[in-house]
N, C-alpha and C. Protein backbone atom coordinates (compact mmCIF):
# COMPACT_ATOMS: atom_id res chain seq x y z
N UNK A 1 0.85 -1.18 0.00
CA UNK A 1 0.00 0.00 0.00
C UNK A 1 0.88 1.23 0.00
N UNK A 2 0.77 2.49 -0.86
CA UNK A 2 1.50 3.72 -0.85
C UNK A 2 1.03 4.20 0.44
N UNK A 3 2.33 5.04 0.45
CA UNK A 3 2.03 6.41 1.66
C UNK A 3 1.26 7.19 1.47
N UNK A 4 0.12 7.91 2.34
CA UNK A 4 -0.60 8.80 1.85
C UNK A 4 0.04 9.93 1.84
N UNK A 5 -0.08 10.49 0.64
CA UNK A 5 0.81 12.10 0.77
C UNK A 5 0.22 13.04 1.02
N UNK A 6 1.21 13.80 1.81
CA UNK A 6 0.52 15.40 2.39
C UNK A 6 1.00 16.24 1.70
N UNK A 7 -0.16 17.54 1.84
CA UNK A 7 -0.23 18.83 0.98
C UNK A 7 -0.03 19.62 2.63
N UNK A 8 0.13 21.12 1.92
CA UNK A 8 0.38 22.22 3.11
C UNK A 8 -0.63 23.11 2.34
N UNK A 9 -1.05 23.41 3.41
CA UNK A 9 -2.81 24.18 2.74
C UNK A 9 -3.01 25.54 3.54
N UNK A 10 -2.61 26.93 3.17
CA UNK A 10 -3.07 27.45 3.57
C UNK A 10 -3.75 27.98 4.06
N UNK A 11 -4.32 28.53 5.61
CA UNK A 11 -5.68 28.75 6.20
C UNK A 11 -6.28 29.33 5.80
N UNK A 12 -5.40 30.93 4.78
CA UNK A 12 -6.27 32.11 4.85
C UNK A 12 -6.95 32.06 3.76
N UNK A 13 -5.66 31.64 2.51
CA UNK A 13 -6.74 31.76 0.77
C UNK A 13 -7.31 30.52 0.08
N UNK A 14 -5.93 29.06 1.15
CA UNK A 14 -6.82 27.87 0.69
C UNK A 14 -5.28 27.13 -0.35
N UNK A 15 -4.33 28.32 -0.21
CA UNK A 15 -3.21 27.71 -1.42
C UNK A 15 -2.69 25.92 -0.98
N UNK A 16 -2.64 25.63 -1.87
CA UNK A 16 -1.57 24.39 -1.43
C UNK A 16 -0.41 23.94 -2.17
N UNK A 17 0.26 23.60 -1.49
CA UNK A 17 1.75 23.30 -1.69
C UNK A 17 2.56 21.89 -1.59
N UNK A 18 3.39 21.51 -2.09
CA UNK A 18 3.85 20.05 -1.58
C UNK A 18 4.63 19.78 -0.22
N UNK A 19 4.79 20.98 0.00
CA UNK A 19 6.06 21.34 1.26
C UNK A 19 5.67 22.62 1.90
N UNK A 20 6.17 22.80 3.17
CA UNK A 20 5.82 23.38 3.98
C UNK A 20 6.44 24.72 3.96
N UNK A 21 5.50 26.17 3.70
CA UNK A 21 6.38 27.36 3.45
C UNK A 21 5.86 27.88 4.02
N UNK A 22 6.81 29.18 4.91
CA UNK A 22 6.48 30.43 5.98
C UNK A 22 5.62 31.06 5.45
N UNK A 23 5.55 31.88 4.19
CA UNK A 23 4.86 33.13 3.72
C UNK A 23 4.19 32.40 2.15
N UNK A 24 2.85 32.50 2.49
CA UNK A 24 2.13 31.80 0.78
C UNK A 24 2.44 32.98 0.27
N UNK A 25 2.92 31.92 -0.95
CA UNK A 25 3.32 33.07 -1.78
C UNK A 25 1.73 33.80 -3.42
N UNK A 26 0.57 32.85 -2.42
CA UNK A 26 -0.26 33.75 -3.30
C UNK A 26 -1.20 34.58 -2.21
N UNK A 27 -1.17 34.69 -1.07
CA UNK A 27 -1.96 35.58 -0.26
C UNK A 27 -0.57 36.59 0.31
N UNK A 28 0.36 36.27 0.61
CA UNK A 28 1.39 37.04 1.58
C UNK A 28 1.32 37.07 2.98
N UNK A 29 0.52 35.83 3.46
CA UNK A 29 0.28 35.62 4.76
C UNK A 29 1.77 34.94 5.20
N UNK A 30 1.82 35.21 6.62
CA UNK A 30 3.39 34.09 7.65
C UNK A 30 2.28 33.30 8.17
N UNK A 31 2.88 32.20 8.16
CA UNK A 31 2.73 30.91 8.80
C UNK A 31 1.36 30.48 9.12
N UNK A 32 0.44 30.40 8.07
CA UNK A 32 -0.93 30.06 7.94
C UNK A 32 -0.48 28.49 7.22
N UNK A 33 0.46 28.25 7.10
CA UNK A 33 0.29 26.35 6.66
C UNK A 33 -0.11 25.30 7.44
N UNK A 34 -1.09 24.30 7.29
CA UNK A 34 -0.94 23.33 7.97
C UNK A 34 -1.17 21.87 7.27
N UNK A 35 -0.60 20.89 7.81
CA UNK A 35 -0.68 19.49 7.13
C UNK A 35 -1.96 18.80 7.01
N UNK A 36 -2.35 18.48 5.80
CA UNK A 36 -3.44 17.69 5.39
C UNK A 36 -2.94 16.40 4.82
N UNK A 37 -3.77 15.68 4.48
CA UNK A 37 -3.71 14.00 3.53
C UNK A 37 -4.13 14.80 2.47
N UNK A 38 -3.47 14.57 1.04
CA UNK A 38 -3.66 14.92 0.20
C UNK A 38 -4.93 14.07 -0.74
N UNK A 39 -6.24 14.42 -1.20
CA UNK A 39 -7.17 13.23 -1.82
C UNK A 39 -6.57 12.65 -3.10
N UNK A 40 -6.57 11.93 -3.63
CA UNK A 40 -6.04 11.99 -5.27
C UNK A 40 -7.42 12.27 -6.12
N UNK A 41 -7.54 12.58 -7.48
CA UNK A 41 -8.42 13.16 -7.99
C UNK A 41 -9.36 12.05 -8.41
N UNK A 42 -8.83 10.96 -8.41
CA UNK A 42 -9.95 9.65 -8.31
C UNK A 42 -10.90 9.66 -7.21
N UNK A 43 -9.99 9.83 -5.74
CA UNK A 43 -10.91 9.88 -5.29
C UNK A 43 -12.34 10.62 -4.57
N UNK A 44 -11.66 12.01 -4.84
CA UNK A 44 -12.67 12.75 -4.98
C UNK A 44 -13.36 13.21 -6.09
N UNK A 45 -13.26 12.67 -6.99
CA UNK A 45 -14.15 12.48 -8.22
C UNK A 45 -15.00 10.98 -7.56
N UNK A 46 -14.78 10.17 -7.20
CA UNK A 46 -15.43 9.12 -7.10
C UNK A 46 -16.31 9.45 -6.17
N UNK A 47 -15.99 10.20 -4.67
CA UNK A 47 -17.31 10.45 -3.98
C UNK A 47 -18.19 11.53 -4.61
N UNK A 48 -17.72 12.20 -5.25
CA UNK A 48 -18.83 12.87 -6.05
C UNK A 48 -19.80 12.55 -7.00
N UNK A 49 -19.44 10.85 -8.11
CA UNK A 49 -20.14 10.73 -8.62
C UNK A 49 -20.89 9.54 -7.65
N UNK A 50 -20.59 8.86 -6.46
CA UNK A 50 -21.22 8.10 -5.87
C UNK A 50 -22.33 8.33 -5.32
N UNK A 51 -22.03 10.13 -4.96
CA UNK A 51 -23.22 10.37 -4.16
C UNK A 51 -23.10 10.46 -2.65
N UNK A 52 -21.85 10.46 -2.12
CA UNK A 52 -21.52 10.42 -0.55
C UNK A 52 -22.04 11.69 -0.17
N UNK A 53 -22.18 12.87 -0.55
CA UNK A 53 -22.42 14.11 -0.68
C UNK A 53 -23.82 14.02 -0.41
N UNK A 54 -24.11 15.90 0.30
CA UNK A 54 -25.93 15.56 0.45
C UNK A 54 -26.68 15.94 -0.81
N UNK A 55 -26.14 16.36 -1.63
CA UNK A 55 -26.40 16.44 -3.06
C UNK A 55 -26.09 15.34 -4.26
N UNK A 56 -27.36 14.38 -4.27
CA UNK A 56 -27.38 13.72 -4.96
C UNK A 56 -28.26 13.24 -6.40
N UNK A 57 -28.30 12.84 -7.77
CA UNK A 57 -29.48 12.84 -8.50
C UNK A 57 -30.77 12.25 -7.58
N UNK A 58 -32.09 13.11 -8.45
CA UNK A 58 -33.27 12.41 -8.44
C UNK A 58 -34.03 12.61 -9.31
N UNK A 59 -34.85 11.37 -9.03
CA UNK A 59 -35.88 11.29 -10.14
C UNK A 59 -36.96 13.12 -10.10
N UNK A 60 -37.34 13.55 -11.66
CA UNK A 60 -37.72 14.83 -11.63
C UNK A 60 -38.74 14.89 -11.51
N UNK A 61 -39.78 13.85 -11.00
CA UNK A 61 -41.15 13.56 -10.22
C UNK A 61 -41.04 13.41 -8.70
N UNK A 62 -39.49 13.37 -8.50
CA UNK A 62 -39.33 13.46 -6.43
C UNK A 62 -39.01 14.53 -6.16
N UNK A 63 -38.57 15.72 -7.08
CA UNK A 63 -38.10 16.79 -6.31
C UNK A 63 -39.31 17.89 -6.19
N UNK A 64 -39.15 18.22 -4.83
CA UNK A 64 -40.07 19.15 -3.86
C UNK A 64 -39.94 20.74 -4.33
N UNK A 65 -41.09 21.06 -4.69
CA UNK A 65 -40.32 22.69 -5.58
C UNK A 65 -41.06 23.21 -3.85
N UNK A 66 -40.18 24.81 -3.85
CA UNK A 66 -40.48 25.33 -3.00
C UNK A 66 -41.03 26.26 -3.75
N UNK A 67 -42.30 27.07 -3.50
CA UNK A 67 -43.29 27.76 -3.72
C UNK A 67 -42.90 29.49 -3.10
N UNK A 68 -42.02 30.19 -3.40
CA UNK A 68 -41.70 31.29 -2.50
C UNK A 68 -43.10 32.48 -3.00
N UNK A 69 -43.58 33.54 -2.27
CA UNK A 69 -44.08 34.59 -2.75
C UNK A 69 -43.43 35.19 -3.90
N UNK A 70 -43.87 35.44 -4.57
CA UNK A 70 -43.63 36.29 -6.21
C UNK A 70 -44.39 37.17 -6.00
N UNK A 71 -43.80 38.20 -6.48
CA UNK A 71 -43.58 40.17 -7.06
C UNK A 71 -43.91 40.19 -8.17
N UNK A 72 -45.08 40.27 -8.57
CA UNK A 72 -45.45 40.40 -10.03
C UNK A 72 -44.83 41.97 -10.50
N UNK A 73 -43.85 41.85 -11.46
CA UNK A 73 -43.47 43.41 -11.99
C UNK A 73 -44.46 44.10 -12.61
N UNK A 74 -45.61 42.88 -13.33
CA UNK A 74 -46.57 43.55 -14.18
C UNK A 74 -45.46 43.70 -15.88
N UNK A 75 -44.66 43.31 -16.05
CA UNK A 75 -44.24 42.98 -17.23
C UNK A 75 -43.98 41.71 -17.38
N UNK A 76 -45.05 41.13 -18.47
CA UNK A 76 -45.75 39.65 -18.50
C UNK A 76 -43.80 39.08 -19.18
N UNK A 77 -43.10 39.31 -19.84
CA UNK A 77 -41.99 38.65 -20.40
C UNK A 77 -40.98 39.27 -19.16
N UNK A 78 -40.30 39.97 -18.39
CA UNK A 78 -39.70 39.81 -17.46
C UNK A 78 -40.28 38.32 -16.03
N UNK A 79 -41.82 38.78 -15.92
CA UNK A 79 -42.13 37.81 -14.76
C UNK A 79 -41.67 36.63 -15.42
N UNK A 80 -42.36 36.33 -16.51
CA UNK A 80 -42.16 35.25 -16.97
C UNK A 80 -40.59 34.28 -17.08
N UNK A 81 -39.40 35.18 -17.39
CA UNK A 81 -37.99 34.84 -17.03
C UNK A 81 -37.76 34.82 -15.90
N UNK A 82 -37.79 35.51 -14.99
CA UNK A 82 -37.76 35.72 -13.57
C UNK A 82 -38.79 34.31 -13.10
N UNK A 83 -39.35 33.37 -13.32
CA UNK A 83 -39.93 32.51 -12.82
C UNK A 83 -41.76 32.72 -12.07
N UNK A 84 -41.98 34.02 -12.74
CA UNK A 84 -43.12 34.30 -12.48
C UNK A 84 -42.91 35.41 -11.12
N UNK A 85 -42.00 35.92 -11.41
CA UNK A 85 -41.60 37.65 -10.93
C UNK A 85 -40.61 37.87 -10.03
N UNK A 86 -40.15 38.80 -9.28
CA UNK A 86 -39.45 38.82 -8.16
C UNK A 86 -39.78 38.02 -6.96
N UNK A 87 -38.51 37.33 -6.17
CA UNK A 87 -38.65 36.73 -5.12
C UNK A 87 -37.88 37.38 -4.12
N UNK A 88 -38.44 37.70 -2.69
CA UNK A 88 -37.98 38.72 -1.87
C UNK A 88 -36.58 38.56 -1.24
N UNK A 89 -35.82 39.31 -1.45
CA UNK A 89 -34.58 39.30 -0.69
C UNK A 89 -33.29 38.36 -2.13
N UNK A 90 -33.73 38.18 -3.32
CA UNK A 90 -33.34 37.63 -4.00
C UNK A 90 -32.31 38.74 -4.93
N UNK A 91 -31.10 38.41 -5.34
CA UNK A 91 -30.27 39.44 -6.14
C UNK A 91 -30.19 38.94 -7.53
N UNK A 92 -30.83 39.82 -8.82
CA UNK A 92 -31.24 39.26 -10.18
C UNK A 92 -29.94 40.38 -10.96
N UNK A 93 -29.37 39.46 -11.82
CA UNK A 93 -28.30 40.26 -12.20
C UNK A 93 -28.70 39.92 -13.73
N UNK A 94 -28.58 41.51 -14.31
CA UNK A 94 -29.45 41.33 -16.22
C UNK A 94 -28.21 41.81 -16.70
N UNK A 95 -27.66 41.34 -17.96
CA UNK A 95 -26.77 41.76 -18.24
C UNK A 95 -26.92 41.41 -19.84
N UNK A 96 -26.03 41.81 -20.54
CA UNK A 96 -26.10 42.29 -21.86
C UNK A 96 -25.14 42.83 -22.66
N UNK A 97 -25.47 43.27 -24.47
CA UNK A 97 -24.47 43.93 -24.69
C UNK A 97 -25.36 45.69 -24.34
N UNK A 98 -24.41 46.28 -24.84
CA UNK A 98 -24.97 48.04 -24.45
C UNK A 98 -26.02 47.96 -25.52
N UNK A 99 -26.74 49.15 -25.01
CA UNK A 99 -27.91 49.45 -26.04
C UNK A 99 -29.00 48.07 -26.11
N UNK A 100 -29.32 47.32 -25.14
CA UNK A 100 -29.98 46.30 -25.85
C UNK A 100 -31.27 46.44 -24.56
N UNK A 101 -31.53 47.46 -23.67
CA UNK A 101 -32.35 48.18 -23.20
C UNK A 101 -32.48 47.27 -21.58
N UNK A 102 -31.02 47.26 -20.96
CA UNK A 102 -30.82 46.47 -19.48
C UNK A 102 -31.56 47.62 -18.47
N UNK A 103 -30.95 48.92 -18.79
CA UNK A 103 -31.91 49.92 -17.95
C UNK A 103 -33.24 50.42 -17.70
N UNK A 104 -33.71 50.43 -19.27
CA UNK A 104 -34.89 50.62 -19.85
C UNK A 104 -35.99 49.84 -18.41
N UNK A 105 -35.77 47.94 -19.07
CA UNK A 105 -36.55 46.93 -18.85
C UNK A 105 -36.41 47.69 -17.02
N UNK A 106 -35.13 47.99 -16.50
CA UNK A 106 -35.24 47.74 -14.94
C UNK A 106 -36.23 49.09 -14.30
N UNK A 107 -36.10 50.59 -15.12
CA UNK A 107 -36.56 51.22 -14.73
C UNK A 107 -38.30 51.06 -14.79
N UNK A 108 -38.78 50.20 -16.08
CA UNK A 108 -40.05 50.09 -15.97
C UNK A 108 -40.71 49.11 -14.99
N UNK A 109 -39.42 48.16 -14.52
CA UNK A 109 -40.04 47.32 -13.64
C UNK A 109 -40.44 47.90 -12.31
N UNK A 110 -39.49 49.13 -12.23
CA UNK A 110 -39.51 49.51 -10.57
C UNK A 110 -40.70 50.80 -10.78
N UNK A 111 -40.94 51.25 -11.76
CA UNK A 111 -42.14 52.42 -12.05
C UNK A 111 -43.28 51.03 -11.30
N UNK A 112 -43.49 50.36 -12.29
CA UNK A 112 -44.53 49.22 -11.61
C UNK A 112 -44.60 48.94 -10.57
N UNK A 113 -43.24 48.80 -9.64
CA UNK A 113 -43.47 48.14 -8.26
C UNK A 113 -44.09 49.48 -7.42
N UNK A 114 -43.59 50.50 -7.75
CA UNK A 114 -44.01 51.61 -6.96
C UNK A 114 -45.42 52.34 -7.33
N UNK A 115 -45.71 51.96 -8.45
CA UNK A 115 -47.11 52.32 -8.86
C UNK A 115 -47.95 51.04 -7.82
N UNK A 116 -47.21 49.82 -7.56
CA UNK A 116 -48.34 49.15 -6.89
C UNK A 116 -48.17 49.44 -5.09
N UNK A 117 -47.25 50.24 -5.30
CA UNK A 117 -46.75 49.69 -3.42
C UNK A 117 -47.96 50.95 -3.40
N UNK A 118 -48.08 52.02 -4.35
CA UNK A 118 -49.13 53.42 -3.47
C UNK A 118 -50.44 52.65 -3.35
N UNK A 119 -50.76 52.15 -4.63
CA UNK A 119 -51.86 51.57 -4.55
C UNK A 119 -52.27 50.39 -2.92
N UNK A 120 -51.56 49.65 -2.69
CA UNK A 120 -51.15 48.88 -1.14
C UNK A 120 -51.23 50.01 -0.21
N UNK A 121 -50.25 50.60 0.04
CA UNK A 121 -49.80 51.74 0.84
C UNK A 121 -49.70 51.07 2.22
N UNK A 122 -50.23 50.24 2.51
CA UNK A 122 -49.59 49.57 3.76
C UNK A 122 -48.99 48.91 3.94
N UNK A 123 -48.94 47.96 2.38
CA UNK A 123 -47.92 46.92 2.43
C UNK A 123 -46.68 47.08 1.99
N UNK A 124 -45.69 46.53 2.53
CA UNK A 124 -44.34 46.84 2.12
C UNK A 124 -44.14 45.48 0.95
N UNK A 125 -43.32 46.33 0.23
CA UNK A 125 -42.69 45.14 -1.05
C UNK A 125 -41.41 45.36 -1.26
C-alpha cells in the first residue's frame, strides 16, 4: 500500500503546496500552513459521482419545488424569465451587450413596483 501524501494548505486563501512554506506566496500571509492528507483526484471524483455528498441525483417527479411569494413586476416577459416575478430578498443580475435596453426593462419594472406599493400603501414590497 503507498504512503498517503501530504499537501500544506493554507488557512487564509486555501493555497496548497507540496512542502511546507512560511509566507504563501499567493496571499502574503506568515505561517498560515498546515498538514493535510492529500485526496487523489480519483478519489474525490469518485465520492462525487457516488453520491456520498448531500447532493445527490433524483428522479424529476421526487423533487419538492419550493413555492416562494412572487412580485409580479406587471411585465408579463420579465415575470415570466424571472420565474413568475421577483422573489424577496433575492439578487437578479441582467446583463447584456450596451444598447440592448438592461436599464430601460429595470426602470419600468420599478415604475410598476411603486405604482403598486401606493396603490397597497400599507404593504411593504
Amino acid at each position: 500500500m503507498s504512503k498517503a501524501k501530504t499537501v500544506y494548505t493554507c488557512t487564509f486563501c486555501g493555497y496548497q503546496s507540496p512542502k511546507w512554506l512560511g509566507k504563501c506566496p499567493d496571499c502574503s500571509q506568515w505561517n498560515t500552513f498546515y498538514e493535510d492528507i492529500a485526496l487523489s483526484k480519483s478519489a474525490s471524483l469518485a465520492s462525487s459521482i457516488t453520491g456520498t455528498r448531500e447532493n445527490h441525483p433524483q428522479p424529476i417527479n421526487e423533487i419538492k419545488l419550493n413555492h416562494e411569494d412572487r412580485i409580479s413586476t406587471d411585465i408579463g416577459e420579465l415575470d415570466r424569465v424571472l420565474g413568475g416575478g421577483l422573489v424577496r430578498g433575492a439578487v437578479i443580475l441582467i446583463g447584456g451587450d450596451p444598447g440592448i435596453g438592461k436599464s430601460t426593462i429595470a426602470l419600468q419594472a420599478l415604475f410598476h413596483l411603486a405604482h403598486k406599493g401606493e396603490k397597497d400603501r400599507g404593504q411593504v414590497l
